[in-house]
N, C-alpha and C. Protein backbone atom coordinates (compact mmCIF):
# COMPACT_ATOMS: atom_id res chain seq x y z
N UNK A 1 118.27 96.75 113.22
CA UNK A 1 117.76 95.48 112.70
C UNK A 1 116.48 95.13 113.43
N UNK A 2 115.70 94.34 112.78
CA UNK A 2 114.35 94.49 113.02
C UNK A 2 114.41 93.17 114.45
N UNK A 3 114.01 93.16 114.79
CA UNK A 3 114.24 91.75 116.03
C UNK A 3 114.72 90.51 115.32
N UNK A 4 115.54 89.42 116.17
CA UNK A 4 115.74 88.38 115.60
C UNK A 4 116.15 88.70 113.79
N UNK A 5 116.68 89.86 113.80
CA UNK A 5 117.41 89.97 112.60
C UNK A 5 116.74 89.72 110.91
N UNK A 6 115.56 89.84 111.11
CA UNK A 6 115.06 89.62 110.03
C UNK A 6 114.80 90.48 109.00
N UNK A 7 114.67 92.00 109.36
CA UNK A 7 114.73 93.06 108.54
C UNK A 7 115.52 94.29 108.85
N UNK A 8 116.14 94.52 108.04
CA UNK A 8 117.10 95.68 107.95
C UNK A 8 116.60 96.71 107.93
N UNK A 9 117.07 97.54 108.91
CA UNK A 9 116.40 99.13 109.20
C UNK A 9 117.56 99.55 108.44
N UNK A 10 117.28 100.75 107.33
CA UNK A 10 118.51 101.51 106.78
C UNK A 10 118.96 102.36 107.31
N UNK A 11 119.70 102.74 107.49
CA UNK A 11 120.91 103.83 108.07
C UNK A 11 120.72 105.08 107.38
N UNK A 12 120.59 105.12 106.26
CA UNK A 12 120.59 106.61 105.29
C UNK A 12 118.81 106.53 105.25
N UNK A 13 118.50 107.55 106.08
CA UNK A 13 117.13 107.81 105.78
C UNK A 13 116.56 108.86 105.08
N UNK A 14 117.36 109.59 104.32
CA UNK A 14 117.09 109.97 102.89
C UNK A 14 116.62 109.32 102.01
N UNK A 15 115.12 109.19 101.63
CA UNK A 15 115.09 108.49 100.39
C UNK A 15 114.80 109.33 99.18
N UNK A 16 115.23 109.31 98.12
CA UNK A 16 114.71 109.95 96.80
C UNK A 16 114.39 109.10 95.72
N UNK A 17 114.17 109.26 94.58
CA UNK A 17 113.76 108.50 93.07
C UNK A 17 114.87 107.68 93.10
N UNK A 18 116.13 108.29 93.61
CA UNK A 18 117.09 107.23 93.20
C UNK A 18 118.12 106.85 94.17
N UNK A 19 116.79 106.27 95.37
CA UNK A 19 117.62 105.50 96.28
C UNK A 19 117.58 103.91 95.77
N UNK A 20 118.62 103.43 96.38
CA UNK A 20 118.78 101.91 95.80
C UNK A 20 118.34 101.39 96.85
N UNK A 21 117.79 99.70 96.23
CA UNK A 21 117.27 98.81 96.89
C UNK A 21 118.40 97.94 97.80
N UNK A 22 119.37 98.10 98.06
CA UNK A 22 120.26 97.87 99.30
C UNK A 22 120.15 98.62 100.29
N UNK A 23 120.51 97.83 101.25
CA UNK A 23 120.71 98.74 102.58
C UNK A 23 119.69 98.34 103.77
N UNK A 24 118.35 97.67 103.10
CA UNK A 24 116.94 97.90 103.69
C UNK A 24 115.88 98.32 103.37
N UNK A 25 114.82 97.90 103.37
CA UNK A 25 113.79 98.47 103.13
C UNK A 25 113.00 99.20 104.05
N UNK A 26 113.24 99.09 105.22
CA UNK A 26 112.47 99.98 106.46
C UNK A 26 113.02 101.33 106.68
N UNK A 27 112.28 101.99 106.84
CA UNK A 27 113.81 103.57 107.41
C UNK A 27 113.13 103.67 108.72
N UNK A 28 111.90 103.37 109.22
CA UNK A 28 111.52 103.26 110.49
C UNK A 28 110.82 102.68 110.68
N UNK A 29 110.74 102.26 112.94
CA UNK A 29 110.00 101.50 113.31
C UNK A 29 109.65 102.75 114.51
N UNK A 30 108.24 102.43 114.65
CA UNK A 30 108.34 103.66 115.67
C UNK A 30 107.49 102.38 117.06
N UNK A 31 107.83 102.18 117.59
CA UNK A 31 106.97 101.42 118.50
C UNK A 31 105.89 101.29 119.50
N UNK A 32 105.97 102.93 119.71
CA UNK A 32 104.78 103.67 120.41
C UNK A 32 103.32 103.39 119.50
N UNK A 33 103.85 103.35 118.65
CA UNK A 33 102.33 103.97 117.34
C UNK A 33 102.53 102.38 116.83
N UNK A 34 102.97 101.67 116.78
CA UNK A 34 103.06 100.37 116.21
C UNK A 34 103.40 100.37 115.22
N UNK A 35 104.26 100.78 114.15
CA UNK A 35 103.96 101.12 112.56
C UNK A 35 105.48 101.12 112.11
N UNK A 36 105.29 100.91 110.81
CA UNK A 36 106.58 100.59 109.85
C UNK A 36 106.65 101.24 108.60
N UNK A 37 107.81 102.25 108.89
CA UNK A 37 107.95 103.13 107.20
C UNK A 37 108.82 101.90 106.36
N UNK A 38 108.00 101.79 105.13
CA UNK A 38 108.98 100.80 104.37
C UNK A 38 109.41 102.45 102.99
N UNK A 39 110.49 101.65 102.32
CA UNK A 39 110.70 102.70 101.35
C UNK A 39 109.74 102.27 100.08
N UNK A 40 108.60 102.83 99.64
CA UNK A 40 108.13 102.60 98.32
C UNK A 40 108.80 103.03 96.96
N UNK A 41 109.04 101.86 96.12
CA UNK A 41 109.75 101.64 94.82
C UNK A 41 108.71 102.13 93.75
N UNK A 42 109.12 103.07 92.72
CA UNK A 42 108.22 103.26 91.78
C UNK A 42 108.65 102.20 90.89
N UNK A 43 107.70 102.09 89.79
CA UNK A 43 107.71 101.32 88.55
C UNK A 43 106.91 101.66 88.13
N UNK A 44 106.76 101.13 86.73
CA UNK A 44 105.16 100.89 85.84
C UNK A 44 104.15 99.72 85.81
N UNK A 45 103.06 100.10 85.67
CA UNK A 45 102.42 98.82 85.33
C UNK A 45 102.27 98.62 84.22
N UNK A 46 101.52 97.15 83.56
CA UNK A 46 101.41 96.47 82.87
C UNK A 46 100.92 97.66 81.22
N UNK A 47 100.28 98.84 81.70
CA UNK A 47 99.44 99.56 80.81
C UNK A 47 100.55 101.33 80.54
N UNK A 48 101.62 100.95 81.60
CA UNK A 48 102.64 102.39 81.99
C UNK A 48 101.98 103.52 82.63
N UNK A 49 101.21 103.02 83.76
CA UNK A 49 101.04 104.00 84.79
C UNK A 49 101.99 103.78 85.83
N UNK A 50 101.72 104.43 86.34
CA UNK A 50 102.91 104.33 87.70
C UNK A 50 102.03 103.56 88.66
N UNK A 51 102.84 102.82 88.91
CA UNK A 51 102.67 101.77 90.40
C UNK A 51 103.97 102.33 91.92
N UNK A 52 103.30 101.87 92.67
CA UNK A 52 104.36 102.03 93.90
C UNK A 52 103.99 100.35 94.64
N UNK A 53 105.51 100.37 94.91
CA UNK A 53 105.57 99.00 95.70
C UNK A 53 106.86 98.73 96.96
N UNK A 54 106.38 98.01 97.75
CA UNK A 54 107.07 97.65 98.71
C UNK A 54 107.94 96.55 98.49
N UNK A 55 109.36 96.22 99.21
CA UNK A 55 109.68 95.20 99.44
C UNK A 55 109.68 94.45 100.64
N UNK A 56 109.21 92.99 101.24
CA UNK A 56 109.03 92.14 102.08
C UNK A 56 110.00 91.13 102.17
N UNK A 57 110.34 90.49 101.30
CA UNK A 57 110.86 89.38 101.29
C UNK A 57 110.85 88.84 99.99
N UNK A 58 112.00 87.57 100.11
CA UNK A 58 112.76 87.36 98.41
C UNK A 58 113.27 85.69 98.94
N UNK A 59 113.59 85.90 97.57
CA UNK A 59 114.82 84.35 97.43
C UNK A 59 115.33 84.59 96.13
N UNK A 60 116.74 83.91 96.56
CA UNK A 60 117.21 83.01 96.88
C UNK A 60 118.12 84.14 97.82
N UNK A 61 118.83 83.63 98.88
CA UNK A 61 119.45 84.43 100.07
C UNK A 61 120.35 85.61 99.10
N UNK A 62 121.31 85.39 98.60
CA UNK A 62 122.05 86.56 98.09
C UNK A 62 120.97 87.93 97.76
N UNK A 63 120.12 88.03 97.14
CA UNK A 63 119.05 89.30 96.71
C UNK A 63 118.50 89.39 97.80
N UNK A 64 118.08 88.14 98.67
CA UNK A 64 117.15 89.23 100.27
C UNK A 64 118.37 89.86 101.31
N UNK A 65 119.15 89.03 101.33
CA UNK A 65 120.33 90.07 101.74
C UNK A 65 120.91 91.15 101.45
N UNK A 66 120.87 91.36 100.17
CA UNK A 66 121.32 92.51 99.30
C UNK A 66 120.45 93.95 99.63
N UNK A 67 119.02 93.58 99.71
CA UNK A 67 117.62 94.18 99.41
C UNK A 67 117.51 94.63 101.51
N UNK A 68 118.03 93.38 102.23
CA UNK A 68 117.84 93.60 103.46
C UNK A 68 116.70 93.20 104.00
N UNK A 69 116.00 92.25 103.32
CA UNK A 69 114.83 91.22 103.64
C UNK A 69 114.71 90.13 104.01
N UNK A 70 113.48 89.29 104.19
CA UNK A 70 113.44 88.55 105.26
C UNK A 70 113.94 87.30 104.09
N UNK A 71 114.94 86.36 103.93
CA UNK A 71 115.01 85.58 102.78
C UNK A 71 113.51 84.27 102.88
N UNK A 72 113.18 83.78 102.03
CA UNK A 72 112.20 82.94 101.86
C UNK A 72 112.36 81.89 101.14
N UNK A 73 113.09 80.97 100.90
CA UNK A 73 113.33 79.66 99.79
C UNK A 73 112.18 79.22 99.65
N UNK A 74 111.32 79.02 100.40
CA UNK A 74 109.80 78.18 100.14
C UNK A 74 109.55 78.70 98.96
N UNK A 75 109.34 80.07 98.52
CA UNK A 75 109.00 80.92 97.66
C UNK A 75 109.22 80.69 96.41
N UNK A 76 110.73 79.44 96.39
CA UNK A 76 111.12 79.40 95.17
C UNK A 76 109.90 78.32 94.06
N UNK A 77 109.00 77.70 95.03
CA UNK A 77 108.49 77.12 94.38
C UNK A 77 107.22 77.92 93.31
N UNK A 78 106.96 79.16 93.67
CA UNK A 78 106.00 79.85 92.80
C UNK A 78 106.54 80.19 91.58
N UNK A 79 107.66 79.92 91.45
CA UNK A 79 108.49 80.16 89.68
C UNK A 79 107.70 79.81 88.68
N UNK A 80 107.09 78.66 88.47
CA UNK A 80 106.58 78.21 87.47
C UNK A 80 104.73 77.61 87.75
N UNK A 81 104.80 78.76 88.81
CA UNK A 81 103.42 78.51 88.78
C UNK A 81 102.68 79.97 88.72
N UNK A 82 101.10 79.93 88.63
CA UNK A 82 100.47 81.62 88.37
C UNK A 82 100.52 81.72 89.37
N UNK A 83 100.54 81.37 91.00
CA UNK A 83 100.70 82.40 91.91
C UNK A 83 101.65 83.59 91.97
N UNK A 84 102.21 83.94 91.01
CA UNK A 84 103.30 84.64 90.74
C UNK A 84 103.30 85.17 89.71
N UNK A 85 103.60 86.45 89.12
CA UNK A 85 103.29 87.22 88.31
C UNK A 85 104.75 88.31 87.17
N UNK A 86 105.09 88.11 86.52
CA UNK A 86 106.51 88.48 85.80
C UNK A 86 106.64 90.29 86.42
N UNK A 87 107.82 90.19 86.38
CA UNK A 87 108.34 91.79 86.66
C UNK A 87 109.31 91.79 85.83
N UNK A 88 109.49 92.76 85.01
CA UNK A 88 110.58 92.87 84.19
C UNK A 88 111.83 94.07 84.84
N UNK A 89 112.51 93.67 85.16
CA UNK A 89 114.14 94.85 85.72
C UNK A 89 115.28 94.80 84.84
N UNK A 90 115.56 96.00 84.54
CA UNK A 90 116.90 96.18 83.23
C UNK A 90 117.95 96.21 84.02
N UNK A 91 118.96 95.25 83.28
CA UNK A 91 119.99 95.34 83.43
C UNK A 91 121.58 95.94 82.72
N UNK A 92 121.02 97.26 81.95
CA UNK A 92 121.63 98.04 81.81
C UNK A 92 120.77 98.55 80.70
N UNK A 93 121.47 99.77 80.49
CA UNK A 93 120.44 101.04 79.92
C UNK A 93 120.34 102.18 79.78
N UNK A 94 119.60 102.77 80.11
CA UNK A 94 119.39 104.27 80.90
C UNK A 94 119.42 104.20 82.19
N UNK A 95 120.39 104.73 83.07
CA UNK A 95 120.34 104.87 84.48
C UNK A 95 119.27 105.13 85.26
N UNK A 96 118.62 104.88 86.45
CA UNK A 96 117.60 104.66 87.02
C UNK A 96 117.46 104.08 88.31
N UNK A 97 116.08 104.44 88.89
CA UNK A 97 116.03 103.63 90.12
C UNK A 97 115.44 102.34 90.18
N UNK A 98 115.38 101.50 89.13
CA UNK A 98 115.45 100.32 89.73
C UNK A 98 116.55 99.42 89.94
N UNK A 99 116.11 98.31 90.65
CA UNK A 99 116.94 97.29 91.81
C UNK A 99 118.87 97.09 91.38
N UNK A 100 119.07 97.32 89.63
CA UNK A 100 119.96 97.11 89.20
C UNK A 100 120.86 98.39 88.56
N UNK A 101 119.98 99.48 89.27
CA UNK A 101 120.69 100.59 89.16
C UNK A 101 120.34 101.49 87.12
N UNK A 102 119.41 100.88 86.78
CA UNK A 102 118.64 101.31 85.28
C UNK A 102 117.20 101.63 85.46
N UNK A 103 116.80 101.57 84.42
CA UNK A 103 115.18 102.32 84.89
C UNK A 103 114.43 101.35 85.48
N UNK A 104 113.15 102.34 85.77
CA UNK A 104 112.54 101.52 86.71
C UNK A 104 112.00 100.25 85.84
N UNK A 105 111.13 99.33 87.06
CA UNK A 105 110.81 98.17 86.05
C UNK A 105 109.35 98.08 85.78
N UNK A 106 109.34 97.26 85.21
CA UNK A 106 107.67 96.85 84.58
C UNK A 106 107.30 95.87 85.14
N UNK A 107 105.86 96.25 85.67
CA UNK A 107 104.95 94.80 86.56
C UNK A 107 104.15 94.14 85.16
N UNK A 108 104.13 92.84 85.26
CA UNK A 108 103.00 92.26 84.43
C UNK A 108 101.76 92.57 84.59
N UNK A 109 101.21 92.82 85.70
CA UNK A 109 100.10 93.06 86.36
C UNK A 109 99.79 93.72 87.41
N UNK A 110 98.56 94.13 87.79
CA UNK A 110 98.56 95.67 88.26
C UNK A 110 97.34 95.26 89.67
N UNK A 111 97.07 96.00 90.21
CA UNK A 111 96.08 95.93 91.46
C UNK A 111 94.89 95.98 90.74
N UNK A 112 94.08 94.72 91.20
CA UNK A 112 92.57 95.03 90.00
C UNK A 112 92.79 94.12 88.81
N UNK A 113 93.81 93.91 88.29
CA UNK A 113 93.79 92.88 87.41
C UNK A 113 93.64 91.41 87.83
N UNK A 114 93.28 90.35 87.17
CA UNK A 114 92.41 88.86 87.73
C UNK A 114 94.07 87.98 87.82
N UNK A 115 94.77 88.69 87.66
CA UNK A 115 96.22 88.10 87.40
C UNK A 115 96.84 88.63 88.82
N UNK A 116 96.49 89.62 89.29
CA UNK A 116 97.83 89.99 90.21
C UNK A 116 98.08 89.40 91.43
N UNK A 117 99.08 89.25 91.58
CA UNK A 117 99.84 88.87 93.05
C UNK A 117 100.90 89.68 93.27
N UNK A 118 100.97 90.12 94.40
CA UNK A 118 102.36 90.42 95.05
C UNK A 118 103.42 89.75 94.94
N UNK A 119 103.73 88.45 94.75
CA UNK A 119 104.42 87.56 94.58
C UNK A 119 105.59 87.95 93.00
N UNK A 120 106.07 88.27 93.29
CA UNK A 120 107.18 88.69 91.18
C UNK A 120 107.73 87.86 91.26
N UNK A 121 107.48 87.22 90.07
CA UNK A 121 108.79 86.33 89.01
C UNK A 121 110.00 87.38 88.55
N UNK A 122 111.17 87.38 88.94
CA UNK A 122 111.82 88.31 88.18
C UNK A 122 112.59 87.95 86.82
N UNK A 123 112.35 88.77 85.90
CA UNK A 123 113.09 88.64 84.39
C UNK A 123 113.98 89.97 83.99
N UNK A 124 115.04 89.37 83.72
CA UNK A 124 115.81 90.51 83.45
C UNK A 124 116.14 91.11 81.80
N UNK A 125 115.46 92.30 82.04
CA UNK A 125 115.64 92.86 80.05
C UNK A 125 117.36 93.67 79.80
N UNK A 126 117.62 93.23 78.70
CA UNK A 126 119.11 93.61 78.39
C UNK A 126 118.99 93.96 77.22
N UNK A 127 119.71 95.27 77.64
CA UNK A 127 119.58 96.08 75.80
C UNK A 127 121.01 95.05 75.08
N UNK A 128 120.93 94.68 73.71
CA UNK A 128 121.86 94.65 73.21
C UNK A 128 122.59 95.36 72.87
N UNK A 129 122.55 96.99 72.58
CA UNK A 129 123.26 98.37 72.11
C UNK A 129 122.72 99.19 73.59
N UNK A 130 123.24 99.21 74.54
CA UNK A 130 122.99 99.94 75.14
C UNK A 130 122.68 101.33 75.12
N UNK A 131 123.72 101.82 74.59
CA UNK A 131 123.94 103.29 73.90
C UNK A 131 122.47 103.67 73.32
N UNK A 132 121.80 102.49 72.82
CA UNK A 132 120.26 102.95 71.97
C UNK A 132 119.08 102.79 72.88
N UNK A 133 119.21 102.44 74.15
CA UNK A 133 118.74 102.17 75.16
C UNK A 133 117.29 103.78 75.44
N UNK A 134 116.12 102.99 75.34
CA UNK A 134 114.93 104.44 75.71
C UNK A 134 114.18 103.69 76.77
N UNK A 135 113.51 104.64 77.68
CA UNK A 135 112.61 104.27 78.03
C UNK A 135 111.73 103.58 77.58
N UNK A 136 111.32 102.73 78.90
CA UNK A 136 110.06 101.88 78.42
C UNK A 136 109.21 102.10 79.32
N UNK A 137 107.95 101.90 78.95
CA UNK A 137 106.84 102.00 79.87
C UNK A 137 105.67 101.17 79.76
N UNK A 138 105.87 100.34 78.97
CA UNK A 138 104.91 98.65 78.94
C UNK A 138 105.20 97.28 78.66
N UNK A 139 104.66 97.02 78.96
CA UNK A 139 104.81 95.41 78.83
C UNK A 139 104.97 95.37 77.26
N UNK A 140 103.89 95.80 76.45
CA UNK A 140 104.06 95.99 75.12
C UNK A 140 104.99 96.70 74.62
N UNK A 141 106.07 97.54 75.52
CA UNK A 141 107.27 98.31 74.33
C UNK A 141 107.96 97.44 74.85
N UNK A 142 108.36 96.49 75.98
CA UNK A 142 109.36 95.10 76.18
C UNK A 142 109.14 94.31 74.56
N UNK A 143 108.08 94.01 74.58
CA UNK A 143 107.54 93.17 73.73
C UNK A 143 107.84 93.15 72.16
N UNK A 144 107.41 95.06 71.73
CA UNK A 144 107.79 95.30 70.52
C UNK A 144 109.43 95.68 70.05
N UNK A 145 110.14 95.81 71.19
CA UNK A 145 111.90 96.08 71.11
C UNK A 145 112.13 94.47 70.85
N UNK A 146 111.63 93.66 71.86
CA UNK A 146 112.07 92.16 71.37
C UNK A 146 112.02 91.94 70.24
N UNK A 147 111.00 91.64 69.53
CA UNK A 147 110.07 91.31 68.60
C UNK A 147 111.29 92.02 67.22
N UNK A 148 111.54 93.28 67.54
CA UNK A 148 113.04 93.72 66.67
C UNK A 148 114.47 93.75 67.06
N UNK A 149 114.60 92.78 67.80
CA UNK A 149 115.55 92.26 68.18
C UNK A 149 116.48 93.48 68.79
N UNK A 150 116.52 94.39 69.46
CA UNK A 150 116.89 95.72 70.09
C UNK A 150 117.13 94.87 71.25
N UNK A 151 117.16 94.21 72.25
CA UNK A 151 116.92 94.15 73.78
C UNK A 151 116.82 92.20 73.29
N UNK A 152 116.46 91.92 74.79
CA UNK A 152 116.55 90.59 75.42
C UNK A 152 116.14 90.39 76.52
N UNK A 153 115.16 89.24 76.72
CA UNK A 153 114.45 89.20 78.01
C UNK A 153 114.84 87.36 78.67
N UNK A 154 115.49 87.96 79.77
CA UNK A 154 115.74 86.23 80.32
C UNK A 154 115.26 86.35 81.73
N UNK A 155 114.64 85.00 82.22
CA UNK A 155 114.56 84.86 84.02
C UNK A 155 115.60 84.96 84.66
N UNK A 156 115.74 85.68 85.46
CA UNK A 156 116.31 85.84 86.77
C UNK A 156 116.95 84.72 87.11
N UNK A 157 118.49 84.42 87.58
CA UNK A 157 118.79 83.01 88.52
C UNK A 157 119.67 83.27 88.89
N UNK A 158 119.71 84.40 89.67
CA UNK A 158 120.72 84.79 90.89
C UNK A 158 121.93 83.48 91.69
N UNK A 159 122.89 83.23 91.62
CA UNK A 159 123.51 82.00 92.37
C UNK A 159 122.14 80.51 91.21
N UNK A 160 122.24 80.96 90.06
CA UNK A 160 121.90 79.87 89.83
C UNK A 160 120.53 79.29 90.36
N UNK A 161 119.30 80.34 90.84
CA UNK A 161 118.33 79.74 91.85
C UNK A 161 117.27 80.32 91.36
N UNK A 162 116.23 80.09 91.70
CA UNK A 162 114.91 81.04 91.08
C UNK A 162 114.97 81.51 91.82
N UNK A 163 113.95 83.32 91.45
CA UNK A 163 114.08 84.47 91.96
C UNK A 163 113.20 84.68 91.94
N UNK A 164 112.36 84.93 93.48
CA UNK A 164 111.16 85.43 93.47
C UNK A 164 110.82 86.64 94.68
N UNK A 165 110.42 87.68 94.22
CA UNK A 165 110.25 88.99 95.66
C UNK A 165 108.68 89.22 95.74
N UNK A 166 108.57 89.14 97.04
CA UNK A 166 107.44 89.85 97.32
C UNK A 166 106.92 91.32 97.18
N UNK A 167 106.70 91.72 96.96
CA UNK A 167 106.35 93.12 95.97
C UNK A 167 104.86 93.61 96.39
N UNK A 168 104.34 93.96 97.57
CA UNK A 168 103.00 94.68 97.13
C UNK A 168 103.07 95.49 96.39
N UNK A 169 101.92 95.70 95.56
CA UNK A 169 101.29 97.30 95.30
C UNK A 169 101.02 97.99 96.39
N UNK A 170 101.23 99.50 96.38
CA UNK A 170 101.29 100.19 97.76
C UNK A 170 100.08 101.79 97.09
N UNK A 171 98.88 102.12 97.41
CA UNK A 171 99.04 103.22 97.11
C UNK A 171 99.29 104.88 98.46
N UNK A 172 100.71 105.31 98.15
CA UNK A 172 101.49 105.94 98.90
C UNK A 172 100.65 107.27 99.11
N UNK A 173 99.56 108.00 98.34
CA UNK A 173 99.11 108.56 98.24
C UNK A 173 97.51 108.69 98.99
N UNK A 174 96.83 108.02 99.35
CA UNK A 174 96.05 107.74 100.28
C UNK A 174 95.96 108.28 101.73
């Protein structure tokens, strides 16, 4: 645990495509070198390229605990404002590595766009026929499955609370 308990070092330091977002987000601290391996999360962006991102911190306590982050309630107030930017995460589907165990998710906005923040609103997409459940890879195939009534898109309210994670863009490749 990170000092004063604020971030969870994970135990299984194996990570692959389909490690889950429990456990922690750090797999190391090395203290000589000063530095922090976090685990980077793939997803898509707004256009279905691949993004990589970190997790920091969340609200409402149940998900930063879950995730192994620093919890943040202040945070809850960016819900309904643009400092904050939609992330879409399925909640059932095609199996996958994102947060809910289905595919990965979709950022609204991307590094470089006049919109982005680190800051995610989370919304959760739900196939209605699961079984018919495909990949997605934009904001626009969320959009056009809605639009034919295939799927369903609602906000996040974990314990009833707004849900908001800190999320950089990370590029891992650099």
């Amino acid at each position: 645990v990170w000092p004063d308990g604020q971030m969870m070092i994970r135990s299984d330091k194996e990570i692959t495509t389909e490690t889950s977002y429990d456990g922690g987000q750090i797999v190391e601290i090395n203290e000589d070198e000063l530095t922090v391996t976090f685990i980077a999360h793939r997803g898509w962006g707004p256009d279905g390229r691949t993004i990589y991102y970190i997790v920091t911190d969340a609200t409402p306590n149940g998900p930063a605990g879950m995730m192994g982050v620093v919890s943040t309630p202040v945070s809850a107030n960016l819900v309904a404002h643009s400092g904050a930017v939609d992330l879409f995460q399925f909640k059932n589907g095609i199996k996958g590595s994102g947060p809910l165990g289905f595919q990965a998710g979709i950022a609204g906005a991307a590094l470089g766009d006049e919109n982005y923040s680190p800051m995610w609103r989370i919304y959760l997409v739900e196939w209605n026929d699961p079984k018919s459940a495909e990949i997605l890879e934009t904001k626009s195939d969320i959009d056009s499955f809605r639009a034919d009534d295939l799927l369903s898109v609602s906000i996040a309210r974990p314990t009833n609370s707004d849900h908001i994670v800190n999320c950089p863009f990370i590029d891992p490749f650099q």
